[in-house]
C-alpha atoms as a PDB file:
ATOM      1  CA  UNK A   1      10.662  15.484   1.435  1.00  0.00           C
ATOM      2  CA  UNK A   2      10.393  12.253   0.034  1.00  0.00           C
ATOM      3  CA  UNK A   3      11.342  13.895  -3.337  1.00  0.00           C
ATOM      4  CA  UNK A   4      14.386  15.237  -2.363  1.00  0.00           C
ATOM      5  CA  UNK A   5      15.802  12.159  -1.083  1.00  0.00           C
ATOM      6  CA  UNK A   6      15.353   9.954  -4.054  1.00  0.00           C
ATOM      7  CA  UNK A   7      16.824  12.963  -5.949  1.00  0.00           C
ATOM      8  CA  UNK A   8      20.172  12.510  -3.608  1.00  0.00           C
ATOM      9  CA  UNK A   9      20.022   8.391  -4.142  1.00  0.00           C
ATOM     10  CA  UNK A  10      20.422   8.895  -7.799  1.00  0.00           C
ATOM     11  CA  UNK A  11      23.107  11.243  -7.840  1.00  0.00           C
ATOM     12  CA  UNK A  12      25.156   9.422  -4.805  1.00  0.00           C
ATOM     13  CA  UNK A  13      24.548   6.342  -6.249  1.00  0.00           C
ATOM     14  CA  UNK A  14      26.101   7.593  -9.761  1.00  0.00           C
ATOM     15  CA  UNK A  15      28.849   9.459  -8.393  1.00  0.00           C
ATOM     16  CA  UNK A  16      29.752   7.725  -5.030  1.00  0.00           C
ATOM     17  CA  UNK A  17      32.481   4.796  -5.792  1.00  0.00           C
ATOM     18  CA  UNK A  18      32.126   2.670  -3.035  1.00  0.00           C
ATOM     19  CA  UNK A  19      28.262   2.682  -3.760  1.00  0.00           C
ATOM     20  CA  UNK A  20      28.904  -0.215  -7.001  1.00  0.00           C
ATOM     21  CA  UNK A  21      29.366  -2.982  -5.307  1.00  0.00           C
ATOM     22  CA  UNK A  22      27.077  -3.077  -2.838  1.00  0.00           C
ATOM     23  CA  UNK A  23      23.917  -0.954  -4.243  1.00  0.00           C
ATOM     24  CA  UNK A  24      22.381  -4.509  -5.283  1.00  0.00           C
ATOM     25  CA  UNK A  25      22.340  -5.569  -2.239  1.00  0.00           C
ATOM     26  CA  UNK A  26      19.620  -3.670  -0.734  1.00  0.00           C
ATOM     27  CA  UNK A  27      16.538  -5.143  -0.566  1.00  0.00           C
ATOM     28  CA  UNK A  28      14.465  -1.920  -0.184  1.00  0.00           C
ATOM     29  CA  UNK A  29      15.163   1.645  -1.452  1.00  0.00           C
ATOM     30  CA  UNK A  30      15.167   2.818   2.237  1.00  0.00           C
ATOM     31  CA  UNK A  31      18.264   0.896   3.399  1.00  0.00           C
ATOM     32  CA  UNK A  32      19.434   2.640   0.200  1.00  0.00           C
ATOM     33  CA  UNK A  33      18.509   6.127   0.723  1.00  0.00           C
ATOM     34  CA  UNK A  34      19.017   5.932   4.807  1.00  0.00           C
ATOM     35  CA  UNK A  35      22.877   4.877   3.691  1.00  0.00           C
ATOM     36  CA  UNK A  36      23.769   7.468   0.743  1.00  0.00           C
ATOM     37  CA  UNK A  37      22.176  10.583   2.993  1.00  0.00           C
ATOM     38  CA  UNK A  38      24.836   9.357   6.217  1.00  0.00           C
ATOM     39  CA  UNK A  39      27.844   9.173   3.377  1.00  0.00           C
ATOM     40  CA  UNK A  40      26.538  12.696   1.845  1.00  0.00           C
ATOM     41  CA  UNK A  41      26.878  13.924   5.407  1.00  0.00           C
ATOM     42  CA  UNK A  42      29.696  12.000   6.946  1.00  0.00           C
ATOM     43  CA  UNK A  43      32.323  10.295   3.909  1.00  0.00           C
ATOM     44  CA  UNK A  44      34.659  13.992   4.928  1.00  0.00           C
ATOM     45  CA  UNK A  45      35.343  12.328   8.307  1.00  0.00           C
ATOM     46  CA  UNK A  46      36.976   8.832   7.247  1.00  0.00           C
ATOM     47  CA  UNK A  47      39.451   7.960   5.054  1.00  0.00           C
ATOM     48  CA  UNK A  48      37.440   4.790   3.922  1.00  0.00           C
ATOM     49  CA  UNK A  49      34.337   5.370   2.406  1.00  0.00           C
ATOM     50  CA  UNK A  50      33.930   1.925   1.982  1.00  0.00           C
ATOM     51  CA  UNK A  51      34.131   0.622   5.542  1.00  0.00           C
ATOM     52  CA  UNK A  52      31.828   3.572   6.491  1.00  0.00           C
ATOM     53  CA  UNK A  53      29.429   2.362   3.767  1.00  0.00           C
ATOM     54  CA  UNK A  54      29.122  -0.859   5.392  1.00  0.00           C
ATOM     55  CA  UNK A  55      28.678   0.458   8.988  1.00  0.00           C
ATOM     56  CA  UNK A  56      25.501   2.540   7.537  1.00  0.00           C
ATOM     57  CA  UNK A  57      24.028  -0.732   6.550  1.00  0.00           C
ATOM     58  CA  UNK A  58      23.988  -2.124   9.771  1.00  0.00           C
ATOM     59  CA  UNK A  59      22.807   0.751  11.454  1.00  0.00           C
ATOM     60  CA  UNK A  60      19.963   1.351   8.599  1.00  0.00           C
ATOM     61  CA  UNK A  61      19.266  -2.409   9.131  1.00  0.00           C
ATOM     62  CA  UNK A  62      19.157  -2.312  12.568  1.00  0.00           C
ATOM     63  CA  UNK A  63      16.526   0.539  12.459  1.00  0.00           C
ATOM     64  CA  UNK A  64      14.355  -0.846  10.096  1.00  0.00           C
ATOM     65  CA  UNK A  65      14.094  -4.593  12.152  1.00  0.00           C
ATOM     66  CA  UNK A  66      13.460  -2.450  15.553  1.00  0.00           C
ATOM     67  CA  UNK A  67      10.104  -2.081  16.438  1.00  0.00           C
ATOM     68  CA  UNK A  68       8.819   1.199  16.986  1.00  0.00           C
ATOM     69  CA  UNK A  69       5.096   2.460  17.905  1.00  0.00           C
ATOM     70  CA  UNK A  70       4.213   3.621  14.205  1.00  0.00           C
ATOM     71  CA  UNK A  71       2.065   7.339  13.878  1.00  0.00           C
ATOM     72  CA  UNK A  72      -1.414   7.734  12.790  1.00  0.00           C
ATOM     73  CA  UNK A  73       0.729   9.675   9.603  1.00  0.00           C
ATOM     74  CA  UNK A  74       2.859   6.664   8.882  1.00  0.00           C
ATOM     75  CA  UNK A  75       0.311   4.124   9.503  1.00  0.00           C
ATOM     76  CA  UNK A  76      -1.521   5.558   6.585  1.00  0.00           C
ATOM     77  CA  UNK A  77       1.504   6.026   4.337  1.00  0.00           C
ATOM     78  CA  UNK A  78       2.134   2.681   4.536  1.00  0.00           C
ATOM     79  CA  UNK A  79      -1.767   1.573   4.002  1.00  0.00           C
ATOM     80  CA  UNK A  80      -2.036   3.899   1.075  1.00  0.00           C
ATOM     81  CA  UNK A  81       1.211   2.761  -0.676  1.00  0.00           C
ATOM     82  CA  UNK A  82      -0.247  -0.504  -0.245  1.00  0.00           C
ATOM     83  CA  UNK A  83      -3.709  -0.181  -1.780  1.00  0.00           C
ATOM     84  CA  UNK A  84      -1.844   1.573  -5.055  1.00  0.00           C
ATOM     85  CA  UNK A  85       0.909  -1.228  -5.453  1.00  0.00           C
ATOM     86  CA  UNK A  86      -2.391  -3.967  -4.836  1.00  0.00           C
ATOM     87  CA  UNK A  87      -4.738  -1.852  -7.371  1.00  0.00           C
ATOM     88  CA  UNK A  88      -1.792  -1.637 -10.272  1.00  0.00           C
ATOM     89  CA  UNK A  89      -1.109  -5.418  -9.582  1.00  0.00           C
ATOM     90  CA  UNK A  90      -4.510  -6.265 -10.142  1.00  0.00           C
ATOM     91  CA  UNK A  91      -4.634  -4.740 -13.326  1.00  0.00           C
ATOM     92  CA  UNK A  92      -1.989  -6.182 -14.463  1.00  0.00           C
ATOM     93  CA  UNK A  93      -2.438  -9.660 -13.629  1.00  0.00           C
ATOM     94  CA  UNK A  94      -6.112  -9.867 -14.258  1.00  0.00           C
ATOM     95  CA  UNK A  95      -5.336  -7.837 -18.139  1.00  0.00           C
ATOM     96  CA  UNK A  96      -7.331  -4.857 -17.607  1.00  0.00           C
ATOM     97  CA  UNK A  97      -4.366  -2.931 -18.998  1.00  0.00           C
ATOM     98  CA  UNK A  98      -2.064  -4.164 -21.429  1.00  0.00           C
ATOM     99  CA  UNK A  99       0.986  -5.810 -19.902  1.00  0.00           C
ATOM    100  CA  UNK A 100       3.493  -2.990 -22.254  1.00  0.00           C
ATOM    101  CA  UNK A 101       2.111  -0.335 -19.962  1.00  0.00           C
ATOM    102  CA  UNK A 102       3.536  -1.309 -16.739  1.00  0.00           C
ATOM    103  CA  UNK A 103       7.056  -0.849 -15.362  1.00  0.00           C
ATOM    104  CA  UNK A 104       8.926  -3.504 -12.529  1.00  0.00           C
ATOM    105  CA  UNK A 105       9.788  -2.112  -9.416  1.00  0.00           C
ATOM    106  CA  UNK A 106      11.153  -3.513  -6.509  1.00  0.00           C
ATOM    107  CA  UNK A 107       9.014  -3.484  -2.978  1.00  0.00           C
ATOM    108  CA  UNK A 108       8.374  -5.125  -0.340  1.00  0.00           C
ATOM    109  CA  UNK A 109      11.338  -7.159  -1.409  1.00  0.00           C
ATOM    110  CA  UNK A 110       9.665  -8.362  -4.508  1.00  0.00           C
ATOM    111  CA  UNK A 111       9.295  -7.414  -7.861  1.00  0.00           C
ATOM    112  CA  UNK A 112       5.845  -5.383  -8.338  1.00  0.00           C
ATOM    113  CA  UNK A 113       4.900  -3.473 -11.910  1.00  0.00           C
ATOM    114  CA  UNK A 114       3.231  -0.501 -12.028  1.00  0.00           C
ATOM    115  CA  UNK A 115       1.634   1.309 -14.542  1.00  0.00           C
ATOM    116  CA  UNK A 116       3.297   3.886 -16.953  1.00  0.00           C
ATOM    117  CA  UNK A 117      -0.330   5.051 -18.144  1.00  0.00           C
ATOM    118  CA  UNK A 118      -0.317   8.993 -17.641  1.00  0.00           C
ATOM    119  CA  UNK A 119      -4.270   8.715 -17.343  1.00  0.00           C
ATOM    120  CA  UNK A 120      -3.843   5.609 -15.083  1.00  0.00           C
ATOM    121  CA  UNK A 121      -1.378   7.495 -12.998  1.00  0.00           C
ATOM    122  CA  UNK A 122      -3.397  10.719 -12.984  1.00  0.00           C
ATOM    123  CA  UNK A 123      -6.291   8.970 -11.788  1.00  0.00           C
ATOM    124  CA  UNK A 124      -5.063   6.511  -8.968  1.00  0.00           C
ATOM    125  CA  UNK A 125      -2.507   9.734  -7.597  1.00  0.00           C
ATOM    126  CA  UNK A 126      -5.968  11.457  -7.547  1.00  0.00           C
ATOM    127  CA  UNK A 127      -7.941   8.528  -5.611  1.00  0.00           C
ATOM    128  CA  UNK A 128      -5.074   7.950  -3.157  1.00  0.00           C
ATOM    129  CA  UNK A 129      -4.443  11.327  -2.236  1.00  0.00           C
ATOM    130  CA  UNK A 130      -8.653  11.448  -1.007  1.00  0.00           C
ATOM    131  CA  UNK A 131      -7.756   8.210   0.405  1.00  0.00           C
ATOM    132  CA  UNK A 132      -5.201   9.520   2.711  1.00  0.00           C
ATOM    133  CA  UNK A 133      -7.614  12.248   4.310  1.00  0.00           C
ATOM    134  CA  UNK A 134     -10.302  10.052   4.543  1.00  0.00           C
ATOM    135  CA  UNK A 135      -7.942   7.711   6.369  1.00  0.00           C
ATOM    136  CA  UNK A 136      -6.015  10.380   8.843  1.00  0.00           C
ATOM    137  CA  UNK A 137      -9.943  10.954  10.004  1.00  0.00           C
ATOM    138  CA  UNK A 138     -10.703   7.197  10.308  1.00  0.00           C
ATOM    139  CA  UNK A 139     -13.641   7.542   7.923  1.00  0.00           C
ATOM    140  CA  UNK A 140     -12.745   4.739   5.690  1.00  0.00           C
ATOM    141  CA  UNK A 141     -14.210   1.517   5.885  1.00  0.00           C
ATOM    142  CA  UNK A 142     -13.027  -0.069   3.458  1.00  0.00           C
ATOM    143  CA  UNK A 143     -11.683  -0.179  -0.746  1.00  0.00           C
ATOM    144  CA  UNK A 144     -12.882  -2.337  -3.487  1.00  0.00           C
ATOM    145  CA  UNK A 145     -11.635  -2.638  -6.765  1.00  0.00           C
ATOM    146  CA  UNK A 146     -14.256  -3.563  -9.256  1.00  0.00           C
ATOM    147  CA  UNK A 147     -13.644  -5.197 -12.198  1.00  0.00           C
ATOM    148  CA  UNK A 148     -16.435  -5.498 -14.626  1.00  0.00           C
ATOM    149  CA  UNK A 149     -16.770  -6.889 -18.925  1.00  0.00           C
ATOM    150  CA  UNK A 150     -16.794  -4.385 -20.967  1.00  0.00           C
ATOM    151  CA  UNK A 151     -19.567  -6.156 -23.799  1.00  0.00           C
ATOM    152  CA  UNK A 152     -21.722  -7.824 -20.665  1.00  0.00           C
ATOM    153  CA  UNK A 153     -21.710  -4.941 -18.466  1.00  0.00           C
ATOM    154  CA  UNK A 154     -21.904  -7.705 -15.502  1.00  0.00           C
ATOM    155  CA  UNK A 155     -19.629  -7.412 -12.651  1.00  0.00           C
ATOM    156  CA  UNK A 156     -16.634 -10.370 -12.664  1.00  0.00           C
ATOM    157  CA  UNK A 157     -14.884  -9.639  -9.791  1.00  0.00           C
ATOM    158  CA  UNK A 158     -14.919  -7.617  -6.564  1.00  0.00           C
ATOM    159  CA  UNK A 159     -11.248  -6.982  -4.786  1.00  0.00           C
ATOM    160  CA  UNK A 160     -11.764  -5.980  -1.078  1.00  0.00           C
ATOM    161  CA  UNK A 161     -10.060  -4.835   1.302  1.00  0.00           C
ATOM    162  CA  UNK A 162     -11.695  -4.037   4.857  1.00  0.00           C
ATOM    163  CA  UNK A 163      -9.695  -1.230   7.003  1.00  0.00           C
ATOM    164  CA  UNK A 164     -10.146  -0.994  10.608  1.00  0.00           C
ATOM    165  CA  UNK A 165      -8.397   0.736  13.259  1.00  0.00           C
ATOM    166  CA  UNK A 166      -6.634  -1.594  15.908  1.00  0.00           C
ATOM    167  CA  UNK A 167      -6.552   0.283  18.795  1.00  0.00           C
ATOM    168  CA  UNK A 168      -6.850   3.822  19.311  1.00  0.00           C
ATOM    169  CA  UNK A 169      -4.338   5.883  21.676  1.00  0.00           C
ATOM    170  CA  UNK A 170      -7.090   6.623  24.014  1.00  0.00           C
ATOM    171  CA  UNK A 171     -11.286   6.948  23.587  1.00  0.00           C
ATOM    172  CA  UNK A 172     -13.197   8.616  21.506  1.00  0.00           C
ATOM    173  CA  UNK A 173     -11.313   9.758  18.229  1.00  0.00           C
ATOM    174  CA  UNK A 174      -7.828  11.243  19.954  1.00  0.00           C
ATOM    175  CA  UNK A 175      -5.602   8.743  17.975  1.00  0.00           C
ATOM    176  CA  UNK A 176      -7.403  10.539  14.727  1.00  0.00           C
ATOM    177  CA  UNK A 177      -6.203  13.997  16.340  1.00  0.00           C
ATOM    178  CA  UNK A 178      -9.738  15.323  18.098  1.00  0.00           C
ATOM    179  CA  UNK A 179      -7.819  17.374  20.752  1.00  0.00           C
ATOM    180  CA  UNK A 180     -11.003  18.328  21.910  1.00  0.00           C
ATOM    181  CA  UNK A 181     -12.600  14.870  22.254  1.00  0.00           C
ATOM    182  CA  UNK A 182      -8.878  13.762  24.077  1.00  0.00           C
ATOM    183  CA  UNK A 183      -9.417  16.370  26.572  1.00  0.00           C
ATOM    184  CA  UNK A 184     -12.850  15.404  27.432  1.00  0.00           C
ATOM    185  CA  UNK A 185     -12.413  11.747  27.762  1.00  0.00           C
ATOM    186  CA  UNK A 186      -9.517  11.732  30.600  1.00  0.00           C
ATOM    187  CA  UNK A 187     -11.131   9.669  32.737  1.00  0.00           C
ATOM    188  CA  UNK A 188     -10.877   6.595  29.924  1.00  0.00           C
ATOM    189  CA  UNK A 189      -7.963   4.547  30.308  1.00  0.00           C
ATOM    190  CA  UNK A 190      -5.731   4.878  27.518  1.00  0.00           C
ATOM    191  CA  UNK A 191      -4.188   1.823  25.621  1.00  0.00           C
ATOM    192  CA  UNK A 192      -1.047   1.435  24.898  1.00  0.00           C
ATOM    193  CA  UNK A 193       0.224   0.173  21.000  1.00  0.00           C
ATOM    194  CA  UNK A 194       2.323  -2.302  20.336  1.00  0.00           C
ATOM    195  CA  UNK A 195       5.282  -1.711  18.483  1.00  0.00           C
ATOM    196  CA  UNK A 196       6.237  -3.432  15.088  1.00  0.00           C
ATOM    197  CA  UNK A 197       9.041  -3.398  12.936  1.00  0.00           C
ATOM    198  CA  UNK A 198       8.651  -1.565   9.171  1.00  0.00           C
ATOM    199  CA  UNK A 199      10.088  -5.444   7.951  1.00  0.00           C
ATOM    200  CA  UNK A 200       7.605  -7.401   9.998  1.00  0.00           C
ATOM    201  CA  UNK A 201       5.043  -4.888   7.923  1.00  0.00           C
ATOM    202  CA  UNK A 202       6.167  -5.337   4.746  1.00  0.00           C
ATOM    203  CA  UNK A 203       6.989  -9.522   4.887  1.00  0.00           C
ATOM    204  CA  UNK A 204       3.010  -9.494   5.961  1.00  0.00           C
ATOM    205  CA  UNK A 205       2.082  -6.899   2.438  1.00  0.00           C
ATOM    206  CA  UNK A 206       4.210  -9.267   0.465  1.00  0.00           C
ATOM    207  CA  UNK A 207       2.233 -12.287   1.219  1.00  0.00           C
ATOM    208  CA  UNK A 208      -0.708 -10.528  -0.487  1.00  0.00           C
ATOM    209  CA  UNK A 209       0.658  -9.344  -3.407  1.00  0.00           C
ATOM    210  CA  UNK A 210       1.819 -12.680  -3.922  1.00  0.00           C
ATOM    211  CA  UNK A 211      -1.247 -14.264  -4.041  1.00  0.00           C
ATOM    212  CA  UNK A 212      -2.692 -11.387  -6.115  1.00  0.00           C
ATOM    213  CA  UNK A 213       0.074 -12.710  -8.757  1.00  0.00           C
ATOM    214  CA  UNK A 214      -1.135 -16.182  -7.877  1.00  0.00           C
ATOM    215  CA  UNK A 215      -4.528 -15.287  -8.467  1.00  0.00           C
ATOM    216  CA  UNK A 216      -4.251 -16.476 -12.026  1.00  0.00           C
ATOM    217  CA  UNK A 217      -4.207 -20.121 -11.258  1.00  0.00           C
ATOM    218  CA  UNK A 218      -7.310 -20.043  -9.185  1.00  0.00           C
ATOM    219  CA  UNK A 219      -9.836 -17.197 -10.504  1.00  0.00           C
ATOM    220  CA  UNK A 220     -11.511 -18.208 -14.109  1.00  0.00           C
ATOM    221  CA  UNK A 221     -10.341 -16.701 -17.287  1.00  0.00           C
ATOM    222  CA  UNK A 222     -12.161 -13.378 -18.370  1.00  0.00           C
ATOM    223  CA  UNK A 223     -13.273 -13.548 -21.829  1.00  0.00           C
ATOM    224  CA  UNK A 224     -14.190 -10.583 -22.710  1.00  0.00           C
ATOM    225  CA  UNK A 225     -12.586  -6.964 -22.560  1.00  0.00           C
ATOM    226  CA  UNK A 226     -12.893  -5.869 -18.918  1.00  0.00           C
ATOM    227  CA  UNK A 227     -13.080  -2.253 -17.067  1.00  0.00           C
ATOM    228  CA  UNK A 228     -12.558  -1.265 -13.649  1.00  0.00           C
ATOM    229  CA  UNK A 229     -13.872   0.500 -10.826  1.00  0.00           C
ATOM    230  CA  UNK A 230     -12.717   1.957  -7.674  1.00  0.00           C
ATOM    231  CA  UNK A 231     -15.525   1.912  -4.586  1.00  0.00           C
ATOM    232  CA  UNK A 232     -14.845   3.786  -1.339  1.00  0.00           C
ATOM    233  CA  UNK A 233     -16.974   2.520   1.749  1.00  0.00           C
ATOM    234  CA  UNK A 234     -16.418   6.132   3.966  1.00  0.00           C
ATOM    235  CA  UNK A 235     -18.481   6.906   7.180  1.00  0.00           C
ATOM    236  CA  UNK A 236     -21.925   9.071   6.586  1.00  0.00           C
ATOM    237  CA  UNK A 237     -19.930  11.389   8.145  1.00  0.00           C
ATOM    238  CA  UNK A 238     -17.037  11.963   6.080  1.00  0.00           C
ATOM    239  CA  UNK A 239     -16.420  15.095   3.802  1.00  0.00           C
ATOM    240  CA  UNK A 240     -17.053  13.577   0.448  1.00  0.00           C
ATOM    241  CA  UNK A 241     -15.941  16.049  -2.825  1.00  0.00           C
ATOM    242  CA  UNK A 242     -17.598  17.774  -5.184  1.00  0.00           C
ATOM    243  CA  UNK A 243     -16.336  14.945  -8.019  1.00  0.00           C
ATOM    244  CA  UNK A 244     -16.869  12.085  -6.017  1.00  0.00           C
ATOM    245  CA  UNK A 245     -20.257  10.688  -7.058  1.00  0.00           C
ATOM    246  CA  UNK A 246     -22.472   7.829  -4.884  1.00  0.00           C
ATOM    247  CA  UNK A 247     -22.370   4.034  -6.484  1.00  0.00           C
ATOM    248  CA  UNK A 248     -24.619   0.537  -6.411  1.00  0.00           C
ATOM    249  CA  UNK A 249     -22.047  -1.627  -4.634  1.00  0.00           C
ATOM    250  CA  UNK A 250     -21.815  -3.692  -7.774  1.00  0.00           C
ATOM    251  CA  UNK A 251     -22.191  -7.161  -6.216  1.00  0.00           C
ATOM    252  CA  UNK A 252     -21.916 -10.176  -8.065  1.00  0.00           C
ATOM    253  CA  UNK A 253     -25.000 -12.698  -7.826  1.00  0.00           C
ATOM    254  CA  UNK A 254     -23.545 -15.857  -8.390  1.00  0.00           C
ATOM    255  CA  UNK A 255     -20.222 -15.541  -6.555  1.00  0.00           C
ATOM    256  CA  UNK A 256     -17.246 -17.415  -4.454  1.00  0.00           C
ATOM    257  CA  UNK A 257     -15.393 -15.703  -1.827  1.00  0.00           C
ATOM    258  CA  UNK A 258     -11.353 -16.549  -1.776  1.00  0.00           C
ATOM    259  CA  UNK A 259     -10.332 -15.253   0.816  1.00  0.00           C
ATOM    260  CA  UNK A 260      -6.770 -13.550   1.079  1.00  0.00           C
ATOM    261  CA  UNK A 261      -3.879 -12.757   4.343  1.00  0.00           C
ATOM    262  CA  UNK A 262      -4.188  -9.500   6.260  1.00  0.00           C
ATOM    263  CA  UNK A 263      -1.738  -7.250   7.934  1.00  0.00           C
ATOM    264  CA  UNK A 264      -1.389  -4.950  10.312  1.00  0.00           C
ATOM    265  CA  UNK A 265       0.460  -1.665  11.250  1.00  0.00           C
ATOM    266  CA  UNK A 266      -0.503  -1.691  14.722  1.00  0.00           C
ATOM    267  CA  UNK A 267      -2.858   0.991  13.841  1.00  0.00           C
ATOM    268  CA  UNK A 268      -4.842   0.037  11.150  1.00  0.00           C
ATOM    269  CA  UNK A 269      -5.610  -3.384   9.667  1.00  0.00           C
ATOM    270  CA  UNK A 270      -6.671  -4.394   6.385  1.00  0.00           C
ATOM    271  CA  UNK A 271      -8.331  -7.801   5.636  1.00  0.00           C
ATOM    272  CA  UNK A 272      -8.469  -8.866   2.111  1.00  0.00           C
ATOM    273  CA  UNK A 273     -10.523 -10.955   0.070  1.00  0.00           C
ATOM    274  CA  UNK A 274     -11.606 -11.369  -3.938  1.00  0.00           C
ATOM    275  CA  UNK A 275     -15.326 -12.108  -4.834  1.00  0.00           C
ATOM    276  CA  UNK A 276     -15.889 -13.763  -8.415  1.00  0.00           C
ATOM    277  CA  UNK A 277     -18.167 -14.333 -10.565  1.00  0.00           C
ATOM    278  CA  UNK A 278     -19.408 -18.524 -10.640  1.00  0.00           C
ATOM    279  CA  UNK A 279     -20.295 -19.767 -14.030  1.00  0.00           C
ATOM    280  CA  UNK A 280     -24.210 -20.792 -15.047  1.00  0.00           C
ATOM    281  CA  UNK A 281     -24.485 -24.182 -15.910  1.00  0.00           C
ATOM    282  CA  UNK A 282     -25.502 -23.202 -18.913  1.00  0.00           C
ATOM    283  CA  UNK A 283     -21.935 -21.045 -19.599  1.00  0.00           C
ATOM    284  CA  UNK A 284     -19.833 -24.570 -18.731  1.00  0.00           C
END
């Protein structure tokens, strides 16, 4: 589990000596942890630890750059990890939650905070984790993050972020697991993915977090204390729970559309854009 290897990063990286100089020069935690598991297993069988340390880079470099046909599973690992690094660094930039509340991390080979609210925390785990069903059955649509003023009550801004599935690995909904429907389709030709490196991924997810952090120098100021809410667009036929609730779609009326860079996982594909509110003349 993903649990137990950052457990075995932390102690390696503590213990390990040839691990000092060189931790820092990883640029994501899974060159780290794809390196310390191979010395866990393997630092008995050469003398050098150190020269085997850097032969694990290049091999956990190598495997990372190659492109590989990503699963329907990782596909939406990656698209949920996405939407809860975007959602915290909306927050923060846009002051929903006080800047002392959030921690840096480093992803996507940039420096991302996220939040240390428990409440914050509790909540988005709880959204993301419905996400990820809702996604393995390809009945989301697409996300928006709605941020509205607290003392106005009118909606300010509308984050999307459209998800659609590239290609499926043959008709009807076999790439979402329908054995069934995959058995009864064989006569449809099948098409073929293709394959794209976990870096070529993540340089495309950096380019919009960057210009969620650059969204400062081109949305207008909100003046007033704001709230925020988090919209699912799910097919009618999706298995919605028992807390879930139905919402207005909270548009804005007088609005501009910026819109952001998209990316792809070869499987699914999210286009993102930010709606905001235009100023009356009145207001200027």
């Amino acid at each position: 589990s993903l649990f137990t290897l950052i457990c075995r990063q932390e102690t390696l990286a503590a213990g390990h000596p040839c691990l000092a100089p060189l931790q820092n020069q990883f640029i994501s935690a899974l060159h780290l942890r794809e390196a310390l598991i191979v010395i866990y297993y393997g630092e008995k069988r050469l003398s050098s630890g150190r020269e085997y340390f850097i032969q694990c880079i290049t091999m956990s470099s190598s495997a990372v750059d190659s492109k590989t046909v990503i699963t329907l599973k990782g596909s939406v690992a990656v698209v949920s990890e996405f939407f809860f690094t975007a959602i915290n660094s909306i927050l923060y930039q846009r002051g929903i939650y006080q800047p002392e509340t959030f921690k840096r991390e480093s992803k996507y080979g940039l420096t991302v905070l996220t939040t240390t609210d428990d409440g914050l925390l509790t909540y988005l785990n709880q959204i993301m984790s419905q996400m990820e069903t809702w996604l393995l059955d390809g009945d989301v649509q697409r996300l928006v993050v709605v941020v509205s003023g607290i003392d106005s009550g009118e909606t300010l801004e509308r984050w999307q972020f459209n998800v659609s599935v590239e290609e499926k690995e043959s008709s009807g909904n076999a790439a979402f697991g329908d054995e069934n429907s995959a058995s009864q389709n064989n006569t449809a030709p099948s098409k073929t993915r293709v394959g794209k490196s976990i870096k070529e991924i993540h340089n495309e997810i950096q380019a919009i977090i960057r210009q969620i952090t650059a969204s400062v120098t081109f949305l207008p100021l909100l003046n007033e204390p704001c709230s925020f809410d988090l919209l699912v667009y799910t097919n009618k036929t999706a298995v919605v729970p028992k807390k879930w609730e139905d919402s207005d779609p909270q548009y804005i009326m007088n609005s501009q559309e910026v819109k952001l860079r998209s990316f792809t996982t070869s499987v699914h594909k999210i286009d993102s854009m930010v709606t905001h509110k235009v100023a009356d003349e009145w207001e200027l």
